[in-house]
C-alpha atoms as a PDB file:
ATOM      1  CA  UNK A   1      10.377  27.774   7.918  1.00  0.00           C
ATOM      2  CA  UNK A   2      12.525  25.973   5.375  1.00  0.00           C
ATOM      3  CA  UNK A   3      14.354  24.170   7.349  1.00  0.00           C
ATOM      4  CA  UNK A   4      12.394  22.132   9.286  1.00  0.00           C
ATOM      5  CA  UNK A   5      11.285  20.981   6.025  1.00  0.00           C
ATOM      6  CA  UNK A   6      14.633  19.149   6.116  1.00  0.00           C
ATOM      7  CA  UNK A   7      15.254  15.587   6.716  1.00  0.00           C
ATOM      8  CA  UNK A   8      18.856  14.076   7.722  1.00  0.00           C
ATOM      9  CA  UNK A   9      20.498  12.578   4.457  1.00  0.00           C
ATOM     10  CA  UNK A  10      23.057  11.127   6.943  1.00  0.00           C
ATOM     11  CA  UNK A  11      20.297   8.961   8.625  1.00  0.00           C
ATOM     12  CA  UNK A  12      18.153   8.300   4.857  1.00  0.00           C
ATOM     13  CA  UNK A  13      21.618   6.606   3.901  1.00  0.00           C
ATOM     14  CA  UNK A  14      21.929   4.476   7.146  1.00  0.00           C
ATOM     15  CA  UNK A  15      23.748   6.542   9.390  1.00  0.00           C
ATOM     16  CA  UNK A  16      26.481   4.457   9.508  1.00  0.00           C
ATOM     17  CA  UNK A  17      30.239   4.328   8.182  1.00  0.00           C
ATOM     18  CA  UNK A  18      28.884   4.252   4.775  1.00  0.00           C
ATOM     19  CA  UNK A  19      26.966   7.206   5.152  1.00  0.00           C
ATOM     20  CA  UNK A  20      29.895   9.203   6.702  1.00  0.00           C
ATOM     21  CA  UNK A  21      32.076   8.411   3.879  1.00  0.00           C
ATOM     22  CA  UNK A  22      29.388   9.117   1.489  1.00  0.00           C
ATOM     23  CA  UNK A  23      29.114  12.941   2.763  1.00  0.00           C
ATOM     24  CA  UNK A  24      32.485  13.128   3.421  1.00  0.00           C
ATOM     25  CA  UNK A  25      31.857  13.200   6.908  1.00  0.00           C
ATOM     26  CA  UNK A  26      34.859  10.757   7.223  1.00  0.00           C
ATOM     27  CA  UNK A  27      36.586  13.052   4.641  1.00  0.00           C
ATOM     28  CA  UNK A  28      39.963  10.688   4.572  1.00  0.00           C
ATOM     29  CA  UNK A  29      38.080   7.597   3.705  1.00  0.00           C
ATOM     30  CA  UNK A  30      36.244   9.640   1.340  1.00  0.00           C
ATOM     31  CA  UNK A  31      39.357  10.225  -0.386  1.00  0.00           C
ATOM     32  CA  UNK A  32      40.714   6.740  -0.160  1.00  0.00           C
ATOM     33  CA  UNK A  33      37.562   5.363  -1.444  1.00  0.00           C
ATOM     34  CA  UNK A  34      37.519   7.446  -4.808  1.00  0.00           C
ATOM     35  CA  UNK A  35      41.482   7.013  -5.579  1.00  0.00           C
ATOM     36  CA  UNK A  36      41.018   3.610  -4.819  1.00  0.00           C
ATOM     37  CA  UNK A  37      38.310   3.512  -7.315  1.00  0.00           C
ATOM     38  CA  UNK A  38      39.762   5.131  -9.824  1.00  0.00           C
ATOM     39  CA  UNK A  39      42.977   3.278  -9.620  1.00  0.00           C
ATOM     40  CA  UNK A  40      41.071   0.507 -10.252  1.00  0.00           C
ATOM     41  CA  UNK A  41      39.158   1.349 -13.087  1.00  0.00           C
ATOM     42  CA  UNK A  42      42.383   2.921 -14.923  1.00  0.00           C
ATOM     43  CA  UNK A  43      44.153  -0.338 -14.274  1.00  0.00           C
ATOM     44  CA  UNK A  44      41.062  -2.399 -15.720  1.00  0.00           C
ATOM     45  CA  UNK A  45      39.568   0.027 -18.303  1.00  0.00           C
ATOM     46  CA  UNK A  46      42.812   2.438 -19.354  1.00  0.00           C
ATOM     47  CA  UNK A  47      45.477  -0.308 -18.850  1.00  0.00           C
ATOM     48  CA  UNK A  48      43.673  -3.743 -19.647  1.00  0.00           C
ATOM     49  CA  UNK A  49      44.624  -5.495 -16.272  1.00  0.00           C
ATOM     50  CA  UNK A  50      42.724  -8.838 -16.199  1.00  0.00           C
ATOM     51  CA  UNK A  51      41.092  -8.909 -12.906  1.00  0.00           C
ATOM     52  CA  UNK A  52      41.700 -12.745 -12.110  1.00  0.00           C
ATOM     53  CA  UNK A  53      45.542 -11.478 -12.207  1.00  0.00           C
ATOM     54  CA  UNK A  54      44.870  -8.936 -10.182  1.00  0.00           C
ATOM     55  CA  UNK A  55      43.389 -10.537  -7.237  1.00  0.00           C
ATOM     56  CA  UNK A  56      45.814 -13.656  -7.576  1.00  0.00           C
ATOM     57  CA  UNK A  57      48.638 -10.946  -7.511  1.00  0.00           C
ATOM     58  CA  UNK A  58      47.466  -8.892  -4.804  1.00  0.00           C
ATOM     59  CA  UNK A  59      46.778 -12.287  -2.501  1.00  0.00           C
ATOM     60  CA  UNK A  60      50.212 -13.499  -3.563  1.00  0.00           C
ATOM     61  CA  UNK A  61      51.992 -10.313  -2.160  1.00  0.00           C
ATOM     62  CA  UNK A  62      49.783 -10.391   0.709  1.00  0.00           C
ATOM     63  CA  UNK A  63      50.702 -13.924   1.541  1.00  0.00           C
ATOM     64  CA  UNK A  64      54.074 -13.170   0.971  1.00  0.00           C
ATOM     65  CA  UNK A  65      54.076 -10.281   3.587  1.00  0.00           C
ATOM     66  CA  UNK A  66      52.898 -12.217   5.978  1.00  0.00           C
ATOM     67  CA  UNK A  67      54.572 -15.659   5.632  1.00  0.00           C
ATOM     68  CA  UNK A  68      57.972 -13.737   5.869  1.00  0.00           C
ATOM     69  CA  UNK A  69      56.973 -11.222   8.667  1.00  0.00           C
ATOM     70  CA  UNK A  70      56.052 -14.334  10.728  1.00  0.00           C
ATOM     71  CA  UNK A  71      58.907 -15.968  10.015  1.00  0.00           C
ATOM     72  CA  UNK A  72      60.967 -13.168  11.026  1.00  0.00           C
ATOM     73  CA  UNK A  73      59.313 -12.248  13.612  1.00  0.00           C
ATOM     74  CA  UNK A  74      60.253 -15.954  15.528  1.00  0.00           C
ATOM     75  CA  UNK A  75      63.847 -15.154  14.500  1.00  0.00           C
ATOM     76  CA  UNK A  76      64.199 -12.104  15.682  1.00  0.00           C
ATOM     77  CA  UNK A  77      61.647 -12.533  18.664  1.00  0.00           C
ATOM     78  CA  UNK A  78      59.234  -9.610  18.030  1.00  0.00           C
ATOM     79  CA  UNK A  79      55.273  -9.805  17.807  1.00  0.00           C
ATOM     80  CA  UNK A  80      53.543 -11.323  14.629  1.00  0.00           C
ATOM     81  CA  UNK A  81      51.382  -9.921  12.410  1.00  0.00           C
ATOM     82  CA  UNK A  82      48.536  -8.200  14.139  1.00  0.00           C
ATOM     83  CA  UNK A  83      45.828  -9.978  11.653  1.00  0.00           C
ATOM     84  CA  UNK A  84      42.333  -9.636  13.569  1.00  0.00           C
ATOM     85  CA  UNK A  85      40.201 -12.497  13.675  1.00  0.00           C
ATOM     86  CA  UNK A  86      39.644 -13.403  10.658  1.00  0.00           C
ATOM     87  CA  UNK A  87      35.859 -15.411  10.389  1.00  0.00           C
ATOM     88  CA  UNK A  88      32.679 -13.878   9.881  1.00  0.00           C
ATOM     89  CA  UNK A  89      30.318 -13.924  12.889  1.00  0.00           C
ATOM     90  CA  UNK A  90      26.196 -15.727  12.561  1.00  0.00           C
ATOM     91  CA  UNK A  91      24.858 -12.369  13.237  1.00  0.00           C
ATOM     92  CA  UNK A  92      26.528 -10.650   9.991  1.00  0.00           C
ATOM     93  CA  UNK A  93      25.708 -13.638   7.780  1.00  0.00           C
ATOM     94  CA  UNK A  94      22.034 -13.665   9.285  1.00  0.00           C
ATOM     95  CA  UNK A  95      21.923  -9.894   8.335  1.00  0.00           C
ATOM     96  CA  UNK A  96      23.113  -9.866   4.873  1.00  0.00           C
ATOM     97  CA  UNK A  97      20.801 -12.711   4.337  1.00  0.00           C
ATOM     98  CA  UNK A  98      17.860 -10.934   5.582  1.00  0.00           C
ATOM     99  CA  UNK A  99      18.796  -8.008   3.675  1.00  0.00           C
ATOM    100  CA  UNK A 100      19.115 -10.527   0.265  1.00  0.00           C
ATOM    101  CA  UNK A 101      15.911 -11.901   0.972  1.00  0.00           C
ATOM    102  CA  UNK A 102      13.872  -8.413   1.298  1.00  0.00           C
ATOM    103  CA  UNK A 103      15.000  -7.343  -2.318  1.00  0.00           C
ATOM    104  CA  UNK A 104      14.365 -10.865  -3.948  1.00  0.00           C
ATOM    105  CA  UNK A 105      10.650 -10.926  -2.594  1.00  0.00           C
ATOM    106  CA  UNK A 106      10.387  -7.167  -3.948  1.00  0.00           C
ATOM    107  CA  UNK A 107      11.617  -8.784  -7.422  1.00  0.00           C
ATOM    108  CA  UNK A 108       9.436 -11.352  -7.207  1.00  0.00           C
ATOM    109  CA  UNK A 109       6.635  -9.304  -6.154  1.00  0.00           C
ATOM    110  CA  UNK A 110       6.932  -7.164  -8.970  1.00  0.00           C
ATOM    111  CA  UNK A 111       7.178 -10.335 -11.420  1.00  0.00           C
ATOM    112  CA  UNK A 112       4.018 -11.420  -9.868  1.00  0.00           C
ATOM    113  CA  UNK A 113       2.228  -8.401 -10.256  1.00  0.00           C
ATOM    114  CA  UNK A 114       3.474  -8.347 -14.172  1.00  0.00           C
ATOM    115  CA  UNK A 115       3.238 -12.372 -15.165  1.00  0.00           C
ATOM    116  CA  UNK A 116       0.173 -13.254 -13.361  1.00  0.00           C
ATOM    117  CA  UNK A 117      -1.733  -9.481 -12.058  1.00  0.00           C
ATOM    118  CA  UNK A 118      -1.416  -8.552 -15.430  1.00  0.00           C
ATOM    119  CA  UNK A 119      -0.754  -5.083 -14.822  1.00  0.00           C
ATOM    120  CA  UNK A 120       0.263  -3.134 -17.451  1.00  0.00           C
ATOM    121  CA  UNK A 121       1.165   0.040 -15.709  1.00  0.00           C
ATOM    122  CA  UNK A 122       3.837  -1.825 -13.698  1.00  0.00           C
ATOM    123  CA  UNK A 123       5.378  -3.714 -17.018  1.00  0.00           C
ATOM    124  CA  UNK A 124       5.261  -0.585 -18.744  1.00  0.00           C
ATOM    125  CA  UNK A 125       7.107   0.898 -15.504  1.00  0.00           C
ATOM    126  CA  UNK A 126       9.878  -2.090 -15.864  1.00  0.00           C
ATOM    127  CA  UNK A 127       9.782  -2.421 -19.360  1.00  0.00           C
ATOM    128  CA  UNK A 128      10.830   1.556 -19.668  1.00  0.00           C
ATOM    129  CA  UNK A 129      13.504   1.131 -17.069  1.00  0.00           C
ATOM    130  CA  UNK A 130      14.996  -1.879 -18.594  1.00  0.00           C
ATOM    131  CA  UNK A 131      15.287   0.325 -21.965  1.00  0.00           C
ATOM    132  CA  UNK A 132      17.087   3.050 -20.531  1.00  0.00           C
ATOM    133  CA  UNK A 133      19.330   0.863 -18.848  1.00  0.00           C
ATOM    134  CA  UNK A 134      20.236  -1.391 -21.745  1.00  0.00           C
ATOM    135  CA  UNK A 135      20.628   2.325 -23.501  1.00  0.00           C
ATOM    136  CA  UNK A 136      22.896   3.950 -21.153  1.00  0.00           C
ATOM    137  CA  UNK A 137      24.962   0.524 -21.067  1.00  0.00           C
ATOM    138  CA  UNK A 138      25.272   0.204 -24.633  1.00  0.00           C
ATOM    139  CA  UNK A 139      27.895   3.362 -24.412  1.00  0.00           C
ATOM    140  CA  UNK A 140      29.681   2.015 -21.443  1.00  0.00           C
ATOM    141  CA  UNK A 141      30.820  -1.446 -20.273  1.00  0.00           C
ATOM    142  CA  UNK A 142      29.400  -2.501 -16.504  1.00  0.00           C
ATOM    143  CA  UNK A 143      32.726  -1.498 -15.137  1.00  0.00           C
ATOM    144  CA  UNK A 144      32.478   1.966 -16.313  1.00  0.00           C
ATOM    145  CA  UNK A 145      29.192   2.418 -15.366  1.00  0.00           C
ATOM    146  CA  UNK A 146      30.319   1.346 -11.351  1.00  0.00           C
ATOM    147  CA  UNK A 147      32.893   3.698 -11.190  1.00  0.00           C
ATOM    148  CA  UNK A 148      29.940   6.561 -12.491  1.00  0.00           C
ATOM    149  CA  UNK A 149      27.802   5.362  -9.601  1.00  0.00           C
ATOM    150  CA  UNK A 150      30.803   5.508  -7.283  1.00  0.00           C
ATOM    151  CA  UNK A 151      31.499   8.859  -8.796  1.00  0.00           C
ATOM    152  CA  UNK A 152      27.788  10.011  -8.640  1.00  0.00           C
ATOM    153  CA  UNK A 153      27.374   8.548  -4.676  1.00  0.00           C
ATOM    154  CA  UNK A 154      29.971  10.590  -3.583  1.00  0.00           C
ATOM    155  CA  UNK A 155      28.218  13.801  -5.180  1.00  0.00           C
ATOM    156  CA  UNK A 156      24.970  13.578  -5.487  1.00  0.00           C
ATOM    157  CA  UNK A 157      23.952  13.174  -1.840  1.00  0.00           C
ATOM    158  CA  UNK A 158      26.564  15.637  -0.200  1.00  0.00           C
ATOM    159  CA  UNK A 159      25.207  18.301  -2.937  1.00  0.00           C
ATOM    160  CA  UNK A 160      21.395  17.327  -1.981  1.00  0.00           C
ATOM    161  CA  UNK A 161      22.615  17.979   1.668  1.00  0.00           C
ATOM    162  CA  UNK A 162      24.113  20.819   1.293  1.00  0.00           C
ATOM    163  CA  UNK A 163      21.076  22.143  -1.358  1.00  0.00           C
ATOM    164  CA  UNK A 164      18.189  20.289  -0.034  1.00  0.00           C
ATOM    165  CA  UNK A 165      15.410  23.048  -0.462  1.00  0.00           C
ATOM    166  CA  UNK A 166      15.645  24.358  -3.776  1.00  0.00           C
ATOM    167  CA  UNK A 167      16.633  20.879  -5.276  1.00  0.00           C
ATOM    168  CA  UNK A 168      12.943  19.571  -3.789  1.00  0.00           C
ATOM    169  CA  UNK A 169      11.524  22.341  -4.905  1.00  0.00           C
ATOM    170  CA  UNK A 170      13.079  21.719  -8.499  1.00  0.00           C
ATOM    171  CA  UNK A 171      12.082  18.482  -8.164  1.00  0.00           C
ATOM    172  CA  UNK A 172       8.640  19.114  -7.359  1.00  0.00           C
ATOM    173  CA  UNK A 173       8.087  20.691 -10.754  1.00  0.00           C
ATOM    174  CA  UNK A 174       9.419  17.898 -12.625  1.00  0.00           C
ATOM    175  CA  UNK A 175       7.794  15.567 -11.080  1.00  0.00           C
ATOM    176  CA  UNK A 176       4.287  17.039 -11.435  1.00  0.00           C
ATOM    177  CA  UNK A 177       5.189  17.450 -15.177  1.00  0.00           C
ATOM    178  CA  UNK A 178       6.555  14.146 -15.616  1.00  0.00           C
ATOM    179  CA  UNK A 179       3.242  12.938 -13.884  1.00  0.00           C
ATOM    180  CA  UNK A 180       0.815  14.650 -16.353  1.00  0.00           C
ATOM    181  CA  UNK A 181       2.801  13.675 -19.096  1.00  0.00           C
ATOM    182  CA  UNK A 182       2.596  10.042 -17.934  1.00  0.00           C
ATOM    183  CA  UNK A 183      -0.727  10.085 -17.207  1.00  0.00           C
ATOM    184  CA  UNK A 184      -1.426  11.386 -21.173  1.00  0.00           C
ATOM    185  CA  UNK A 185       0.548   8.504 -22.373  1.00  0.00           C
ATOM    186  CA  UNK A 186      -0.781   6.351 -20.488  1.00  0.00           C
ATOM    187  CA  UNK A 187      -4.514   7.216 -21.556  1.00  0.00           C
ATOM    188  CA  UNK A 188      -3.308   6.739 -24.952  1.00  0.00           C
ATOM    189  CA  UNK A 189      -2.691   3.591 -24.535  1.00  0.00           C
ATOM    190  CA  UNK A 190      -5.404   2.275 -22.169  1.00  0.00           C
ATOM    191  CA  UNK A 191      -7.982   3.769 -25.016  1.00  0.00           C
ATOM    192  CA  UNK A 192      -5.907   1.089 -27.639  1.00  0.00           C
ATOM    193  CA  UNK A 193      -7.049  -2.202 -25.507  1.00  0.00           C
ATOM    194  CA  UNK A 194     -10.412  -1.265 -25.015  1.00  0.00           C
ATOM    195  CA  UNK A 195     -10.818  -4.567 -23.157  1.00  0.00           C
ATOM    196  CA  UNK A 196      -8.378  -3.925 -20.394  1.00  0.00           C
ATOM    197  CA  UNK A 197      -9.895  -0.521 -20.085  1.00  0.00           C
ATOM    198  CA  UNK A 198     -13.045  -1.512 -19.571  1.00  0.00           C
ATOM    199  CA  UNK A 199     -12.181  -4.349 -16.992  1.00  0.00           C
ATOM    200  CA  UNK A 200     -10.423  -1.269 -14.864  1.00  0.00           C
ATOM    201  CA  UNK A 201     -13.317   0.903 -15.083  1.00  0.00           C
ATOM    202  CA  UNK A 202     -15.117  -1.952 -13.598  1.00  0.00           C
ATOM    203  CA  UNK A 203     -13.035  -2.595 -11.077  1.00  0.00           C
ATOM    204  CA  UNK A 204     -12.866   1.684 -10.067  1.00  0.00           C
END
């Protein structure tokens, strides 16, 4: 009876190559993806490596590679390098535009509902979030806190997979906890602008 409670994490994450290598479904590139990570963030966080010098070196031995594969390659007659095409396609800039624009309007929306709306829920919402970020980020530096969330996405959803029914259930609790606590706080402060409050009760 449990499990057709469950839903497919594979398909909530896109159900593409990203979600494979997020579950480890594509366990190799799992593994290439997080030492690759963390080579990078030891060589910019443990060893100091500016990362201007480390894309202008990588491209230069890149370059390099090629420019002297190519030329022996003529010399010796054997095929060049096999590069693919290298040009991105409409379709894939018309995409990743689309996908730009739905998260800007959801910004904006939210601005909207804060600057003009006037709704205090929502900036209290934001407002909270914004705090816990700037918290959290006053103990790490941004690139620290991408290699967590590279860390954490190659965790958190293989474990929810893999535990799926007692983590919602878990979660259930705390949510209906963390809801009754936010709806006390919240009450607390409605009752301090007794103007605002009023105007809602109107509105209900």
């Amino acid at each position: 009876m449990g499990e057709s409670r469950r839903f497919s994490i594979h398909l909530a994450l896109g159900g593409g190559a990203v979600a494979d290598v997020l579950l480890w479904k594509k366990w190799r590139r799992s593994v290439i993806f997080l030492v690759g990570s963390t080579a990078l963030w030891f060589l910019f966080e443990i060893a100091g490596y500016n990362l201007l010098s480390f894309i202008s070196n990588v491209l230069l031995l890149l370059v390099a590679i090629l420019f002297f594969w190519a030329k022996s390659a003529s010399l010796l007659n054997r095929p060049l390098p096999p590069l693919p095409n290298l040009e991105v396609s409409e379709e894939t800039v018309i995409k990743a535009a689309d996908e730009m624009r739905v998260w800007v309007n959801y910004a904006l929306s939210i601005a909207h509902d804060i600057a003009i709306g006037g709704n205090l829920r929502l900036f209290g919402q934001v407002a909270i979030g914004l705090w816990v970020i700037s918290y959290i980020g006053s103990f790490f530096n941004f690139l620290t806190l991408l290699y967590i969330g590279v860390l954490l996405s190659l965790s958190l959803p293989v474990l929810y997979d893999k535990y799926q029914n007692p983590i919602d259930e878990k979660l259930n609790v705390a949510y209906n906890i963390a809801q009754v606590q936010y709806r006390k706080i919240d009450d607390k402060i409605l009752r301090k602008i007794p103007l605002l409050s009023n105007k809602e009760k109107k509105t209900k």
